[in-house]
N, C-alpha and C. Protein backbone atom coordinates (compact mmCIF):
# COMPACT_ATOMS: atom_id res chain seq x y z
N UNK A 1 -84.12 -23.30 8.39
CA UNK A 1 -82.67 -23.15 8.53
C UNK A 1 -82.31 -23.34 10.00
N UNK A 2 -81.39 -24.50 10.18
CA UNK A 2 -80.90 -24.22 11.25
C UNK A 2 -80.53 -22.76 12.26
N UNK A 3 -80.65 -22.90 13.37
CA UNK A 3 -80.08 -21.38 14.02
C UNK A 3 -78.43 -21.34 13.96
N UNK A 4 -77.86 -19.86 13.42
CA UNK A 4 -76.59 -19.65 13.26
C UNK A 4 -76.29 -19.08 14.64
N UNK A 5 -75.33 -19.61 15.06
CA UNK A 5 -74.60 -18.91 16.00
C UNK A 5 -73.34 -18.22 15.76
N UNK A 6 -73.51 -16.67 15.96
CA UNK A 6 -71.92 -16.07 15.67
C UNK A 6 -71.68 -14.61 16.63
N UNK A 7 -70.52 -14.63 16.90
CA UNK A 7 -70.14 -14.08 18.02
C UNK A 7 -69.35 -12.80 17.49
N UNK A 8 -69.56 -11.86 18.38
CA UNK A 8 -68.67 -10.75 18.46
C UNK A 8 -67.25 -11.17 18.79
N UNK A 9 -66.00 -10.33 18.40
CA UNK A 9 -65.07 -10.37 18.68
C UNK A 9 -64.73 -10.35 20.47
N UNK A 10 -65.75 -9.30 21.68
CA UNK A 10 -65.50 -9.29 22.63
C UNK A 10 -66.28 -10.76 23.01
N UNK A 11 -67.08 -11.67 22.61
CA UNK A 11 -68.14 -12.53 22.83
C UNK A 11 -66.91 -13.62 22.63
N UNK A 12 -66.23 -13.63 21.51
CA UNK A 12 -65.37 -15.12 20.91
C UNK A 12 -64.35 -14.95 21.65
N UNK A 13 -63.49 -14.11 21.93
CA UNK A 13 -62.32 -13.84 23.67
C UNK A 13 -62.62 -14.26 24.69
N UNK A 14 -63.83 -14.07 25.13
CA UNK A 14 -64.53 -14.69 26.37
C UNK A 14 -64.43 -16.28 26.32
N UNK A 15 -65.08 -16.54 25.23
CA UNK A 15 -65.32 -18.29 24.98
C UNK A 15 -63.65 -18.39 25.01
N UNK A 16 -62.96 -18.49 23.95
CA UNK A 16 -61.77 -18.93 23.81
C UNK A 16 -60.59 -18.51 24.83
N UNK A 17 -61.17 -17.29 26.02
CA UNK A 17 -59.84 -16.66 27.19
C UNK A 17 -58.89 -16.21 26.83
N UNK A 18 -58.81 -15.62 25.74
CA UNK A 18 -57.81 -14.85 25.53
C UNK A 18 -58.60 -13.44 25.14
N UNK A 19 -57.16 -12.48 25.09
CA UNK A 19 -57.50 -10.89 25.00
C UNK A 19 -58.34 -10.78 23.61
N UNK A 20 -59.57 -9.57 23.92
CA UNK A 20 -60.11 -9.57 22.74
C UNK A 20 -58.87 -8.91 21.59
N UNK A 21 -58.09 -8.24 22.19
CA UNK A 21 -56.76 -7.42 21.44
C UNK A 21 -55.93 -8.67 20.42
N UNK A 22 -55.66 -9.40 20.93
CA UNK A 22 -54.62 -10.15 19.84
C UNK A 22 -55.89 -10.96 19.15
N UNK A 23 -56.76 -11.66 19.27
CA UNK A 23 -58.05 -12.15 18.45
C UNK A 23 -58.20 -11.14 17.42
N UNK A 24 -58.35 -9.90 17.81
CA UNK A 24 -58.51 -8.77 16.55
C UNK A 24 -57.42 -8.56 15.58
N UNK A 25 -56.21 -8.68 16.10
CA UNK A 25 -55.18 -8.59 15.69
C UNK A 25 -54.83 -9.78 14.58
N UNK A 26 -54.79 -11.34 15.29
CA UNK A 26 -54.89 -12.28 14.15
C UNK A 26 -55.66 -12.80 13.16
N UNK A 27 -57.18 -11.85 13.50
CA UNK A 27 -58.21 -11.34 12.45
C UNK A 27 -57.57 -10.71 11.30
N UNK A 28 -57.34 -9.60 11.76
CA UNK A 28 -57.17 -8.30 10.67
C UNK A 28 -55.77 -8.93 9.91
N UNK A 29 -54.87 -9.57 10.33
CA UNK A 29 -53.46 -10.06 9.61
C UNK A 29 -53.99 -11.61 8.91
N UNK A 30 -55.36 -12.46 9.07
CA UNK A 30 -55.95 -12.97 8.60
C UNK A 30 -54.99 -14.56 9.02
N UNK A 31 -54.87 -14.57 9.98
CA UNK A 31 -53.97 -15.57 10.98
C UNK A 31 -54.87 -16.54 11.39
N UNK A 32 -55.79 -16.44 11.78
CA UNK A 32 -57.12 -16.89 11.96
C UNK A 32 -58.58 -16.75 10.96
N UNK A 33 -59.21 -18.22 11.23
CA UNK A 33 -60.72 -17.75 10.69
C UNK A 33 -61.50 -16.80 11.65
N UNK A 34 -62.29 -16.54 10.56
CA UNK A 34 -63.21 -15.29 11.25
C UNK A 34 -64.23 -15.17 10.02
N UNK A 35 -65.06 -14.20 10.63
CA UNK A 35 -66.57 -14.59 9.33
C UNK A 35 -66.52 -12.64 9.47
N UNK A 36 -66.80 -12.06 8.20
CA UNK A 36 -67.39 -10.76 8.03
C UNK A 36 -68.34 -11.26 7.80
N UNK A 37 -69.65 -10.08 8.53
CA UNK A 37 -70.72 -9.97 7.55
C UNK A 37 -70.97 -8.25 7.36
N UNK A 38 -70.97 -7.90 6.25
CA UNK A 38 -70.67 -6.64 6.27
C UNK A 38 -69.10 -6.36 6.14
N UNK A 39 -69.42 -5.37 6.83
CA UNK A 39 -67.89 -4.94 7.67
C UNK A 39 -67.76 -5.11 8.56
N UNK A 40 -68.38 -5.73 9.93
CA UNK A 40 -68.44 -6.31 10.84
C UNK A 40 -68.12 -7.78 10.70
N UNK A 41 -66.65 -7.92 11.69
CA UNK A 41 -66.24 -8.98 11.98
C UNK A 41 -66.37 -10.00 13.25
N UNK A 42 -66.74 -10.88 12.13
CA UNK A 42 -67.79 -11.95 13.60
C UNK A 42 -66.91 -12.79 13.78
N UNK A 43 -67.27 -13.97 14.70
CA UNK A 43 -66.42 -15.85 14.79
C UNK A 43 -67.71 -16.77 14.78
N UNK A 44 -67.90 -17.47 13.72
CA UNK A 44 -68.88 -18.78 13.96
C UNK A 44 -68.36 -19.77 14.84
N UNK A 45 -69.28 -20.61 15.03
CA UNK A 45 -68.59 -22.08 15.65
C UNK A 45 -67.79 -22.38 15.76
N UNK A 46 -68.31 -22.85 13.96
CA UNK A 46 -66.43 -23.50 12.72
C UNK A 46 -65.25 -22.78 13.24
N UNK A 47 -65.78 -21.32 13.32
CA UNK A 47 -64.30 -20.56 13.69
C UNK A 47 -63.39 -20.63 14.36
N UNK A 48 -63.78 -20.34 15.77
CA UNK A 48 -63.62 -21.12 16.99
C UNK A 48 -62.95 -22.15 16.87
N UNK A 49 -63.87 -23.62 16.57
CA UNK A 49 -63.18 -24.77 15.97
C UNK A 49 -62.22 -24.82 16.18
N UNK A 50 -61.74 -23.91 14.79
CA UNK A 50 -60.79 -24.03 13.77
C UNK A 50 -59.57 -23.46 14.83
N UNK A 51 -60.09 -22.25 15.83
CA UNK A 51 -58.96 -21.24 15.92
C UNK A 51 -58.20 -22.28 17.15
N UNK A 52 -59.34 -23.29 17.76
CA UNK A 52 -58.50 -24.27 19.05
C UNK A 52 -57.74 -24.89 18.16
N UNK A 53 -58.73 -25.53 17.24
CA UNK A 53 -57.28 -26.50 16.66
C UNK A 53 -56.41 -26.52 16.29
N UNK A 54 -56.04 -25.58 15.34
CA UNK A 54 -54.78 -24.84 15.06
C UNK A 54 -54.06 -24.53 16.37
N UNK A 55 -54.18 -24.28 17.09
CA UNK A 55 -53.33 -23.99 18.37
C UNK A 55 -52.76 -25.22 19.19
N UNK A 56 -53.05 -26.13 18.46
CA UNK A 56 -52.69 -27.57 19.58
C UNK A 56 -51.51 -27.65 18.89
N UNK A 57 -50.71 -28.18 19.93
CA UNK A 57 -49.24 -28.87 19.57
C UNK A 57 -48.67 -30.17 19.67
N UNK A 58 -47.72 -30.65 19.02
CA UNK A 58 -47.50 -31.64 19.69
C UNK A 58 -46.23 -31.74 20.71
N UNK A 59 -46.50 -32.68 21.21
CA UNK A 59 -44.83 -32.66 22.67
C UNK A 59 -44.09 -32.56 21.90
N UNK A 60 -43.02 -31.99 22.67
CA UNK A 60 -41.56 -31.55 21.91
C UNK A 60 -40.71 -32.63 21.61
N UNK A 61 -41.06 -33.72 23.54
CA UNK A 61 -40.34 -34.59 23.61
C UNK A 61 -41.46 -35.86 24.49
N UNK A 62 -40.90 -37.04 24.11
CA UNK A 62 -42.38 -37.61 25.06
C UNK A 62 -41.84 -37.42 26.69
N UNK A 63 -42.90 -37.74 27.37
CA UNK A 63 -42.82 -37.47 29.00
C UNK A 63 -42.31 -39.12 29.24
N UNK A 64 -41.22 -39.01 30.03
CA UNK A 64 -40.82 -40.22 30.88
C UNK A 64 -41.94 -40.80 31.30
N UNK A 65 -41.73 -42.19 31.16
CA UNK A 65 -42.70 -43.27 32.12
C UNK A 65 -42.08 -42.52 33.63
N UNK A 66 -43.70 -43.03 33.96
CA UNK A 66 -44.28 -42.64 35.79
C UNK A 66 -43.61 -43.67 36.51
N UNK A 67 -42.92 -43.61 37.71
CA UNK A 67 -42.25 -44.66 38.18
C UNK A 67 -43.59 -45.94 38.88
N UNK A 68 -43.50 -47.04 38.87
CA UNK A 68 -44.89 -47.65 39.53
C UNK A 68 -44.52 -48.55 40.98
């Protein structure tokens, strides 16, 4: 089996820079992926992944051409 990598909630804040507080928060309201095992709530990879991509946006408006 491949090696699993999965992170604590204070471990997946670090990687991703944000507060471990709202990560827990969009855990528990299920806003985000996240992996239990147990009752202990982890973040895989995928999770991660998942939790950047979901967060991308697109421009509101495009950016003016650069003058040349």
């Amino acid at each position: 089996m491949d090696e699993l990598r999965v992170y604590t909630p204070s471990e997946a804040a670090r990687v991703l820079k944000v507060p471990e507080s709202w990560l827990r928060k969009k855990a528990a309201s299920r806003a985000i992926p996240c992996t239990f095992i147990g009752k202990h709530l982890r973040f895989s990879e995928h999770d991660l992944t998942q939790i950047v991509r979901q967060g991308g946006r697109a421009p509101v408006r495009p950016m003016p051409p650069t003058p040349q």
